[in-house]
Every structure is written in C-alpha cells, then in structure tokens.
C-alpha atoms as a PDB file:
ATOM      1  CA  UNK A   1     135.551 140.620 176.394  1.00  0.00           C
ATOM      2  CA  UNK A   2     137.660 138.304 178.156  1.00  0.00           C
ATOM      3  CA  UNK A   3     141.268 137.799 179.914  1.00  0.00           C
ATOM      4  CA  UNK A   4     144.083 136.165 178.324  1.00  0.00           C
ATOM      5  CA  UNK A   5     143.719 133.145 180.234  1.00  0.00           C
ATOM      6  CA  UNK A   6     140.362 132.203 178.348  1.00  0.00           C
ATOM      7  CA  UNK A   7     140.508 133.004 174.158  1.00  0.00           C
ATOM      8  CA  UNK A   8     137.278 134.082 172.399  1.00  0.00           C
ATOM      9  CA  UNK A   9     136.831 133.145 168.845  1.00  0.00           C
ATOM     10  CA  UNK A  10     133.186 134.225 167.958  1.00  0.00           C
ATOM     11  CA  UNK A  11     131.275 132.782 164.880  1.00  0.00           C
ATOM     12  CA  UNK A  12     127.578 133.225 163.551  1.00  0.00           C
ATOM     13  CA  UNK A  13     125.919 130.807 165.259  1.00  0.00           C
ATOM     14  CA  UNK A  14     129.273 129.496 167.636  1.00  0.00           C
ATOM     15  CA  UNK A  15     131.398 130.235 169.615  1.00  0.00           C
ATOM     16  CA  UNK A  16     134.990 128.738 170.493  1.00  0.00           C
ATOM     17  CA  UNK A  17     136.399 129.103 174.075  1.00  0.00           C
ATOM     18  CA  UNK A  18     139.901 128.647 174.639  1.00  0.00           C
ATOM     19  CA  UNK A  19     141.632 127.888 178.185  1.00  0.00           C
ATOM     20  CA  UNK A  20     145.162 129.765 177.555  1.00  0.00           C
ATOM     21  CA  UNK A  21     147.302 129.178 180.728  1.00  0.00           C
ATOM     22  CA  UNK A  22     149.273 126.534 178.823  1.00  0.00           C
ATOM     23  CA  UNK A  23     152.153 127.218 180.818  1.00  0.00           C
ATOM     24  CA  UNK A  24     149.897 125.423 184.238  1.00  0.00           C
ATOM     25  CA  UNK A  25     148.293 122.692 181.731  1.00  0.00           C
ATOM     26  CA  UNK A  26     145.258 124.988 181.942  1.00  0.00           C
ATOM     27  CA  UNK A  27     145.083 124.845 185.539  1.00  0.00           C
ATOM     28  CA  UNK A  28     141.546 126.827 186.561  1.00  0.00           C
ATOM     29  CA  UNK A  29     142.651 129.922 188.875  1.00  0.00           C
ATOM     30  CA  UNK A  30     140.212 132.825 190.001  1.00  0.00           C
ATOM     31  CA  UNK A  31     141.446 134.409 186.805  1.00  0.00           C
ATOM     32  CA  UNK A  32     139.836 132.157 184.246  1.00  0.00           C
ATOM     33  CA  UNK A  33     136.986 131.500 186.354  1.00  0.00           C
ATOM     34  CA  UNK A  34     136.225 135.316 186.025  1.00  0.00           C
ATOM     35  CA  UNK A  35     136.897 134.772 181.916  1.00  0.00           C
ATOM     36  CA  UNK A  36     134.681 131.791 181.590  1.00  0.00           C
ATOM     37  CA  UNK A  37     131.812 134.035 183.694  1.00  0.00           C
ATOM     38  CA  UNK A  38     132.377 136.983 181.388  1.00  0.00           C
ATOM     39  CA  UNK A  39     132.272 134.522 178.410  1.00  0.00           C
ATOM     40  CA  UNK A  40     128.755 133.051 179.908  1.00  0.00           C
ATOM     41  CA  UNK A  41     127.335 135.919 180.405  1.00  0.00           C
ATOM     42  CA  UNK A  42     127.733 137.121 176.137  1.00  0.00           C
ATOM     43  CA  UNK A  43     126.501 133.383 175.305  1.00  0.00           C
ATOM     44  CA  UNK A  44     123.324 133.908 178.186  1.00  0.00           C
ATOM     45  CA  UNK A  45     122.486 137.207 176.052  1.00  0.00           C
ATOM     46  CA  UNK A  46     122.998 135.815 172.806  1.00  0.00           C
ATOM     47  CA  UNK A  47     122.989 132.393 172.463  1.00  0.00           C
ATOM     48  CA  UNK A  48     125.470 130.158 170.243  1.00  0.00           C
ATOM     49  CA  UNK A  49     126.597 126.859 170.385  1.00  0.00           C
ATOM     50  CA  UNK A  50     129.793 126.586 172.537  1.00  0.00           C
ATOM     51  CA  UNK A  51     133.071 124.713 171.904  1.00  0.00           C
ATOM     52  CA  UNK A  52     135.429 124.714 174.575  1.00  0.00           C
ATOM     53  CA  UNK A  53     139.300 123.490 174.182  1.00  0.00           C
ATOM     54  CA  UNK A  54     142.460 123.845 175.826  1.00  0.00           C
ATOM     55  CA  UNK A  55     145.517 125.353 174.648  1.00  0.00           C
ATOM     56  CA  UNK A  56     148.932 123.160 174.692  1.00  0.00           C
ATOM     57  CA  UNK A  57     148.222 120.048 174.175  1.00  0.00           C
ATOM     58  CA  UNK A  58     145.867 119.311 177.627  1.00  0.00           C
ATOM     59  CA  UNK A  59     142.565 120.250 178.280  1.00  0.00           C
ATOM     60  CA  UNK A  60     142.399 121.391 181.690  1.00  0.00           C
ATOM     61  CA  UNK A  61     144.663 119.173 184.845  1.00  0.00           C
ATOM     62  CA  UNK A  62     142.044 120.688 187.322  1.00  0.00           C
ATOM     63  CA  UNK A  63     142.338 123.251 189.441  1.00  0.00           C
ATOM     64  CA  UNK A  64     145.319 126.119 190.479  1.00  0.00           C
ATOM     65  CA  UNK A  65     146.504 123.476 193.393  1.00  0.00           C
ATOM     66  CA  UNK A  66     148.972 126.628 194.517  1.00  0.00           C
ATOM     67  CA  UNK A  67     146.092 128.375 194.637  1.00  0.00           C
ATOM     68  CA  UNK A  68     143.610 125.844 196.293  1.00  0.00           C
ATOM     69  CA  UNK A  69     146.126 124.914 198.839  1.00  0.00           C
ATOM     70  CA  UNK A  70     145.900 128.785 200.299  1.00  0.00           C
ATOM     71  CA  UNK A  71     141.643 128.611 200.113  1.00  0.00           C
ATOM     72  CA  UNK A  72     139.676 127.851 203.154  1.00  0.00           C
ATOM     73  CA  UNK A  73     136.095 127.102 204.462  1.00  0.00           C
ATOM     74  CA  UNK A  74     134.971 130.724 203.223  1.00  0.00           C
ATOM     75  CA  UNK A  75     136.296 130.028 199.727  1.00  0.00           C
ATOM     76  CA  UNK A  76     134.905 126.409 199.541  1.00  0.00           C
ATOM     77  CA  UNK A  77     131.409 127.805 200.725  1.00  0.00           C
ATOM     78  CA  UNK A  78     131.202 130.594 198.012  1.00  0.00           C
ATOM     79  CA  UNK A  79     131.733 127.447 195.777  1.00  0.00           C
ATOM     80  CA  UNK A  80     134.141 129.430 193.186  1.00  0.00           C
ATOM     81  CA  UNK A  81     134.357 126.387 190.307  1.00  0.00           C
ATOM     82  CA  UNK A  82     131.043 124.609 191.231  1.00  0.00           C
ATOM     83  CA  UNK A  83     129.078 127.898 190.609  1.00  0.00           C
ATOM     84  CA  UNK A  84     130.783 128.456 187.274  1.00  0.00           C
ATOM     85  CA  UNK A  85     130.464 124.788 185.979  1.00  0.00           C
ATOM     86  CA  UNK A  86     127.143 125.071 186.974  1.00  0.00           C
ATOM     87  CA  UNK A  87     126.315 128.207 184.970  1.00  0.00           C
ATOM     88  CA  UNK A  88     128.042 126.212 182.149  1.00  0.00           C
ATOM     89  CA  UNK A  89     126.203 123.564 181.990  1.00  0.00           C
ATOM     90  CA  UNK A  90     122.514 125.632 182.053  1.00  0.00           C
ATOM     91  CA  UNK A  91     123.573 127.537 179.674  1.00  0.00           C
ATOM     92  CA  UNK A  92     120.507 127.909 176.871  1.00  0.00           C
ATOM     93  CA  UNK A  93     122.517 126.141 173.893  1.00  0.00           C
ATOM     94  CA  UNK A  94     124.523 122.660 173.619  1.00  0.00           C
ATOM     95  CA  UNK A  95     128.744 123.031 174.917  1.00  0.00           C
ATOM     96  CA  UNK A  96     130.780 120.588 173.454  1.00  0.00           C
ATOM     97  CA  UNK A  97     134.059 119.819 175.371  1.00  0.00           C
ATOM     98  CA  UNK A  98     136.940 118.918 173.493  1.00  0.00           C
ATOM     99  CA  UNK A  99     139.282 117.376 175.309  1.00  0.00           C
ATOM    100  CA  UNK A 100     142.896 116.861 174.152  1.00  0.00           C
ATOM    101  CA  UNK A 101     145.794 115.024 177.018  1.00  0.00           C
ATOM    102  CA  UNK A 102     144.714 115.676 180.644  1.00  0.00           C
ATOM    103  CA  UNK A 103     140.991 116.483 181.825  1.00  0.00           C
ATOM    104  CA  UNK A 104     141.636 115.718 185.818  1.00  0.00           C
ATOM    105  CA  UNK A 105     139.852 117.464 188.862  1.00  0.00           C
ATOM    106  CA  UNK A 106     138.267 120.160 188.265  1.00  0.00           C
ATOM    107  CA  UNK A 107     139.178 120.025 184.404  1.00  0.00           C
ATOM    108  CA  UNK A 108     136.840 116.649 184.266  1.00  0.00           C
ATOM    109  CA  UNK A 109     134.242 118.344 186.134  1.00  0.00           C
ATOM    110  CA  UNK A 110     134.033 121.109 183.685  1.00  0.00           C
ATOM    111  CA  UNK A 111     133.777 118.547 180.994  1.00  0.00           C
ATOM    112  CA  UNK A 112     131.228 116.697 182.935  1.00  0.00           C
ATOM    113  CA  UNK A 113     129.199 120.337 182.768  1.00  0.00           C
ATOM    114  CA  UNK A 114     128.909 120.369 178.908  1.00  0.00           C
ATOM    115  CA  UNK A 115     126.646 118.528 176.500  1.00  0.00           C
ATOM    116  CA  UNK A 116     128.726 116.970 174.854  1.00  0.00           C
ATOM    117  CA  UNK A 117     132.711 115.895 174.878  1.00  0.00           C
ATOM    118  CA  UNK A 118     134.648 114.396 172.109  1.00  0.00           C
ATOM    119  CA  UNK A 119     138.498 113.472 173.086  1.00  0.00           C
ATOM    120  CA  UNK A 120     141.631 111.683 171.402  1.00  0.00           C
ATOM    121  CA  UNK A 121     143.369 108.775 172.114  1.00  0.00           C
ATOM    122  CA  UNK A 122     145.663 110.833 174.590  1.00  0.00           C
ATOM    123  CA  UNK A 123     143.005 111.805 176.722  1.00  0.00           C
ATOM    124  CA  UNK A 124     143.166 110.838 180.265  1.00  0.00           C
ATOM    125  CA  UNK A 125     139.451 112.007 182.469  1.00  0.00           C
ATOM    126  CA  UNK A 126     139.783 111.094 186.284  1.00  0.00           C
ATOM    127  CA  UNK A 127     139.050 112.938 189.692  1.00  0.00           C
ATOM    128  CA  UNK A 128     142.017 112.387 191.482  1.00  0.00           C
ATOM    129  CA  UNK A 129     140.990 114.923 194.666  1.00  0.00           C
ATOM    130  CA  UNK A 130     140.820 112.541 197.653  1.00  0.00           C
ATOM    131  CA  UNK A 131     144.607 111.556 197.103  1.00  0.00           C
ATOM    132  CA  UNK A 132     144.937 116.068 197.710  1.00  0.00           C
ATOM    133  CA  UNK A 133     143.134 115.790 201.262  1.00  0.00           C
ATOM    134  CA  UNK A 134     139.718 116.969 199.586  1.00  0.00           C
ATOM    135  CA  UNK A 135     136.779 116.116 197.002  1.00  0.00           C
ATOM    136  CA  UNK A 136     135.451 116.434 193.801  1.00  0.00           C
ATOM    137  CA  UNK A 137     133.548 118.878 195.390  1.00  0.00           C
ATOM    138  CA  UNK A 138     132.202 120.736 191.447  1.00  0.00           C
ATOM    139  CA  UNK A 139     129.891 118.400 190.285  1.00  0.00           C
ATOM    140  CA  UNK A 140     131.665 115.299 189.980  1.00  0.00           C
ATOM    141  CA  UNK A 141     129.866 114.047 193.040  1.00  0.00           C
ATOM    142  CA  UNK A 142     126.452 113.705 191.493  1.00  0.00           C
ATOM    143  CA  UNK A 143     126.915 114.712 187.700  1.00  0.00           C
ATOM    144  CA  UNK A 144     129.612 111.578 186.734  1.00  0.00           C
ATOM    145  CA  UNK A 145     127.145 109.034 187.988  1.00  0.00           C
ATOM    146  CA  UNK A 146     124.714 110.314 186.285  1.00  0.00           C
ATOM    147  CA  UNK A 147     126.766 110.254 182.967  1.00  0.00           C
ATOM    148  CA  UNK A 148     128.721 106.764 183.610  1.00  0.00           C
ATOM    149  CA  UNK A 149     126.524 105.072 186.575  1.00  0.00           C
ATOM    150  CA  UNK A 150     127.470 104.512 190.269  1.00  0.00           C
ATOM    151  CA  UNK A 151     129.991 101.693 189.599  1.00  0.00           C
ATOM    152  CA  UNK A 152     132.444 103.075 188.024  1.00  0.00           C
ATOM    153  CA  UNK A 153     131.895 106.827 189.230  1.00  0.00           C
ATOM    154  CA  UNK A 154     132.806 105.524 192.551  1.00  0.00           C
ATOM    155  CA  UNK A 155     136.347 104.057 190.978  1.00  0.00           C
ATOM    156  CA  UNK A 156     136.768 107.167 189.736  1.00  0.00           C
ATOM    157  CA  UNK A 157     136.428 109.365 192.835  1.00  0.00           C
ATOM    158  CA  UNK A 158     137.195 107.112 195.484  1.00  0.00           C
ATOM    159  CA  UNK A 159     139.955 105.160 194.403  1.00  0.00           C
ATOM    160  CA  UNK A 160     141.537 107.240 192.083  1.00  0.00           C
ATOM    161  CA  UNK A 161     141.071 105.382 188.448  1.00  0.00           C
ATOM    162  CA  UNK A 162     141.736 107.614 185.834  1.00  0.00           C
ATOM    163  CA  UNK A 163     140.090 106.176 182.361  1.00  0.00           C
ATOM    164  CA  UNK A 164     141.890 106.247 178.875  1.00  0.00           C
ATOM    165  CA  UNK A 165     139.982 107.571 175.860  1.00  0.00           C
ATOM    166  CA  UNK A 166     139.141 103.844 174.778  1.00  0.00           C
ATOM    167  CA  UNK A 167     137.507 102.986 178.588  1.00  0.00           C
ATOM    168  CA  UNK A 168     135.433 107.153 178.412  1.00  0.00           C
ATOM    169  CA  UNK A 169     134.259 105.575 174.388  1.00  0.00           C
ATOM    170  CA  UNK A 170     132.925 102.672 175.848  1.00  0.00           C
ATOM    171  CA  UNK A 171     131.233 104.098 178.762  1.00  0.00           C
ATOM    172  CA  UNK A 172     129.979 107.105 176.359  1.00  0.00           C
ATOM    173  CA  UNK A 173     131.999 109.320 178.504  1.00  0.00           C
ATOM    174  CA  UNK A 174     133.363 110.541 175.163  1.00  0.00           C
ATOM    175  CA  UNK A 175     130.529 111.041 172.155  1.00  0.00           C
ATOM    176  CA  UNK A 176     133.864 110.337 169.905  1.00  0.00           C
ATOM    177  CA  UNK A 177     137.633 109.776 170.151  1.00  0.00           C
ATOM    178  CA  UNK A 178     139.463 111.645 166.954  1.00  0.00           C
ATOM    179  CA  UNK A 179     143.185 112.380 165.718  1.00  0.00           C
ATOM    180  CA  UNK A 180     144.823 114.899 167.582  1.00  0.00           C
ATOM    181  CA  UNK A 181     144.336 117.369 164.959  1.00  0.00           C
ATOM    182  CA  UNK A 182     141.270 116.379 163.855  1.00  0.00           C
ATOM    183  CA  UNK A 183     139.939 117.321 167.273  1.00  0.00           C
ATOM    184  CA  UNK A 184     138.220 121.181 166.644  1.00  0.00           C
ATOM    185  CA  UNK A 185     136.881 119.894 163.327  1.00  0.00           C
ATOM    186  CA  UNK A 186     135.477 117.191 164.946  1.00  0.00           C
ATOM    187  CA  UNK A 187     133.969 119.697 167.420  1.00  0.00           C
ATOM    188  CA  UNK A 188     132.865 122.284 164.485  1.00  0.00           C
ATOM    189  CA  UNK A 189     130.998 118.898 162.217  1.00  0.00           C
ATOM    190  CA  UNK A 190     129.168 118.295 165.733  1.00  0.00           C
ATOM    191  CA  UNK A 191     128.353 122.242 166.249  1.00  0.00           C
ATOM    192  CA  UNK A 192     126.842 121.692 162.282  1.00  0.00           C
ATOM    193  CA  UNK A 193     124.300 119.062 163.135  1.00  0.00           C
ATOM    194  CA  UNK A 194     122.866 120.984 165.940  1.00  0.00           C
ATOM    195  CA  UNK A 195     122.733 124.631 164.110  1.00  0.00           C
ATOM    196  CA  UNK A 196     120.703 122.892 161.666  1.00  0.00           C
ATOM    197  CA  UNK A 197     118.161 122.058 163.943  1.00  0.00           C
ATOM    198  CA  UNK A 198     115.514 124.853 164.688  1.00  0.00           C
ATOM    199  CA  UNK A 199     117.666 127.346 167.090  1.00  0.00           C
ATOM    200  CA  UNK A 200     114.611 127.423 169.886  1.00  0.00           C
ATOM    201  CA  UNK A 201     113.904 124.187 169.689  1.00  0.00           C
ATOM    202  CA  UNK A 202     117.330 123.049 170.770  1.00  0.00           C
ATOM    203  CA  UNK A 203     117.095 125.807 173.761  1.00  0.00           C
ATOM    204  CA  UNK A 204     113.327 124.239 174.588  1.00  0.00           C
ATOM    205  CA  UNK A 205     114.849 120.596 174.288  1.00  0.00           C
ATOM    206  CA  UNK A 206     117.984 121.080 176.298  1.00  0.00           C
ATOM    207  CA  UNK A 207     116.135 123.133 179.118  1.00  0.00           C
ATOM    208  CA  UNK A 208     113.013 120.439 178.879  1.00  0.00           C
ATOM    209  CA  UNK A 209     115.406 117.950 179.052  1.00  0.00           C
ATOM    210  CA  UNK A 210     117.388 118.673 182.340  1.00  0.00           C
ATOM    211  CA  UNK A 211     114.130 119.599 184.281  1.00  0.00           C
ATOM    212  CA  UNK A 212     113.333 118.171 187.555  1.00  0.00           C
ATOM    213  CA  UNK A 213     111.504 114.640 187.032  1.00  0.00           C
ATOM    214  CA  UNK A 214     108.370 116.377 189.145  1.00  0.00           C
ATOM    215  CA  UNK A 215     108.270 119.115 186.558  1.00  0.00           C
ATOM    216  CA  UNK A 216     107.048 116.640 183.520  1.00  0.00           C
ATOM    217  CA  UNK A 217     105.148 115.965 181.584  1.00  0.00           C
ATOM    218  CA  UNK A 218     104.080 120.254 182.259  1.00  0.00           C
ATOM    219  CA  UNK A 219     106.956 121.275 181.132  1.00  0.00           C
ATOM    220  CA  UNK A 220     107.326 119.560 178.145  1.00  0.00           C
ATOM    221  CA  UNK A 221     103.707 120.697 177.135  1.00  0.00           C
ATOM    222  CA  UNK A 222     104.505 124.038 177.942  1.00  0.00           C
ATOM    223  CA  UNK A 223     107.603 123.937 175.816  1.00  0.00           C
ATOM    224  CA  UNK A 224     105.372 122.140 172.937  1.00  0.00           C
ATOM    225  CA  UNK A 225     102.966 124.794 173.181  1.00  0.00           C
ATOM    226  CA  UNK A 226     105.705 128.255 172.843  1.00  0.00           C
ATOM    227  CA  UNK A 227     107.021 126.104 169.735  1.00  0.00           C
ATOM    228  CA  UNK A 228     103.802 125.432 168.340  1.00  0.00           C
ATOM    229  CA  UNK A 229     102.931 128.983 168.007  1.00  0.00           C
ATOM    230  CA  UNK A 230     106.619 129.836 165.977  1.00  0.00           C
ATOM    231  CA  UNK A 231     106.766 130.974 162.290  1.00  0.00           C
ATOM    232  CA  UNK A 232     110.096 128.548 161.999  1.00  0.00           C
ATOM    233  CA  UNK A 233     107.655 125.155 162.852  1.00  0.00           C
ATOM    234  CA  UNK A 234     105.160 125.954 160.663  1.00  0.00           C
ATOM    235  CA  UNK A 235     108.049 127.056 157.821  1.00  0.00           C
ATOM    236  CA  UNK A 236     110.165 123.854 158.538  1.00  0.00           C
ATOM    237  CA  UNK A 237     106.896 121.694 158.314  1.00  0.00           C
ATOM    238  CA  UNK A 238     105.747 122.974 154.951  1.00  0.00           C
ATOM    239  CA  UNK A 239     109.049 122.256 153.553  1.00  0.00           C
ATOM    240  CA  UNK A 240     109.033 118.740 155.172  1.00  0.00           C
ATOM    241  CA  UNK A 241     105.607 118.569 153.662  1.00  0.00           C
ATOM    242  CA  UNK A 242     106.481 120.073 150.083  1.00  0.00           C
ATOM    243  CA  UNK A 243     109.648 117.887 150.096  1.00  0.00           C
ATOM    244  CA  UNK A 244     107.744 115.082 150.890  1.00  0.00           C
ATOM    245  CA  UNK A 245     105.139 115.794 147.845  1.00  0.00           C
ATOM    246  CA  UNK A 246     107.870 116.283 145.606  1.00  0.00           C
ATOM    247  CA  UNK A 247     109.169 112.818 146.220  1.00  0.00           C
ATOM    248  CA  UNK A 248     105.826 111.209 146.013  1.00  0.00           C
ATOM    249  CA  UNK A 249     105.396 112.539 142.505  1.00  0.00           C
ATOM    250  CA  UNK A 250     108.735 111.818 141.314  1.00  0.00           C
ATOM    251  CA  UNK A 251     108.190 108.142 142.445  1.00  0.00           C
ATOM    252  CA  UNK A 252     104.943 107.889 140.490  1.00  0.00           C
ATOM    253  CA  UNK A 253     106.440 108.965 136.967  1.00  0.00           C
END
C-alpha cells in the first residue's frame, strides 16, 4: 500500500504512519509525498484515527533541500507539500503527530496539519525557510498563528526562533511532552479517548469544527440533525440513561 519511505501499521480503529528515510532525518521528497497520498487515500475510504511518527530519532527536518533547491515556479505552483498537508489535515478522523528531535520546515508544517501533537523534551518545532531564500510556503503562513497567535508565529517565521518542547507546552503547541519512549504509547492512550467517543460524531465534530465562520450555526444544525437520526445516539443515550437510573437507586438503599 505504500513505499518504504512511509511504514503502514494498520489497527481496528487506527492507524500508525511511519516516515522511514531515517538516513535524511525524514526529509519529505516527492517519494513520501506520493506514500503519505496513497496512505490518505485508504484512511479517506475507511476512516481510523491516525498516528504519525518518524523513524530515527527525528520527526521530520522539513523538506528534501537537494531536492527543493532543483524545483522552480512550476513546482512551487502545483504546491507539492501544501496540497498533501492539506489533505492531511481534512482528513475525516483526528491525526495525532508525534514528534520526537527535529520537526523544522516543512516537518513543522505537517505537524501543524494534524489534530493533535504530543512531543518529548528533545523536540525542537521552528520554520527556519527565510534563512534558505524562501517561505514557509505549506501552511505555516496562516495555520501556526492560528494555533500559537500572531506574536510569536511571526518569531517563528520571520526571525528564525525555533521553540524547545517546554516553550511548544506552554503555548499548547504540544497537547503533552513525554519520555522518549513513552512517546507512541502516549500517542496510542490519546487514540483511546477518541475511539471511545461515537465514531461519526468525531467525523461530524472535526468537520463542524473547521468550517468557515459564515457556514454556522447551519452547519452545526445540519450535523445535529444526521446524528440525531443514528441508532448509536439513541443506544449511547439509553445507556447514559440506564446508568444513570442504576446509580440513583443504589444511592437510595
């Protein structure tokens, strides 16, 4: 299903991607690009929670830069990471980076695509593109201020500050900062608290919640309305409602 540069490990109800060009700190080429668009494209037909780690000790240092130095306008027009981080981050269930040493360039813009990202204390997140001659030109520009504010995500792409674990923690960059090789459980507890919420509602919620501000409150009641008409609410709402009866009468004994 996929190249060797990007490692599939499927589960029930997950799925672990794995960026295997250890060799280039997980550099993102054409190659893995074409993986992680394969890999998509199985998770867009069946959909599953997605963890996403890099092999070796880093999580992704950006992009191929012996390969970016070659591209030109053509290339940056056809917007070859900016599409894929895109399709990433709409896809229909949560992705939760975990991100171990180095997430820089392009590798902190696919981080800034998922849901979620939980790092160690040796990870380092920064765009460091304008000090290359170009920009963070993959969803850095608009996502990181969005996720950190304008402050800071202007230290970060115009003047090169790369933030430790502690500084992503406090910002809420990071969700969590773990042991080394506590990292993929860490990733796998998270992946447990959202399978054990109802499966559609977590696609209605995520897609509901990165609508268009114009789009609400429709959308929402929309959503509300598809999930009102689903066996699983009116299932999970009994036993909320049994449960509850339960504990009523054991309290009056």
């Amino acid at each position: 299903m996929s190249g060797p540069s990007l490692l599939v490990e499927e589960g029930a109800d997950r799925v672990v991607w794995r960026l295997n060009r250890p060799e280039r700190r997980n550099a993102i080429d054409r190659e893995l690009v074409a993986a992680l668009h394969e890999a998509c494209a199985a998770v867009e037909a069946e959909p599953k929670i997605v963890l996403l780690a890099g092999e070796g000790g880093t999580f992704a240092a950006g992009a191929d830069i012996a390969e970016l130095r070659e591209r030109g306008r053509e290339d940056a027009l056809r917007g070859i990471n900016s599409k894929i981080f895109d399709r990433i981050h709409r896809l229909p269930m949560p992705t939760i980076a975990l991100l171990d040493g180095y997430a820089l360039g392009g590798g902190a813009e696919l981080a800034y695509a998922c849901d979620f990202r939980i790092g160690t204390e040796r990870t380092k997140i920064g765009n460091p593109e304008t000090g290359l001659g170009i920009l963070a030109a993959a969803g850095a520009a608009w996502r990181l201020a969005e996720l950190v504010g304008e402050p800071l995500a202007k230290e970060i792409l115009l003047a090169g500050r790369v933030l430790s674990a502690a500084e992503a923690r406090e910002v809420r960059l990071l969700n969590e900062v773990v042991e080394q090789d506590d990292l993929l459980a860490a990733g796998h507890r998270l992946a447990d608290r959202i399978a054990a919420q109802a499966p559609l509602a977590t696609r209605l919620m995520k897609a509901v919640f990165h609508a268009p501000r114009q789009a609400h409150p429709f959308v929402d009641d929309v959503a509300q309305a598809v999930l009102f008409e689903t066996e699983e609410k009116h299932a999970r709402m009994t036993a909320f409602l049994e449960r509850r009866e339960r504990k009523g009468r054991s309290h009056d004994r």
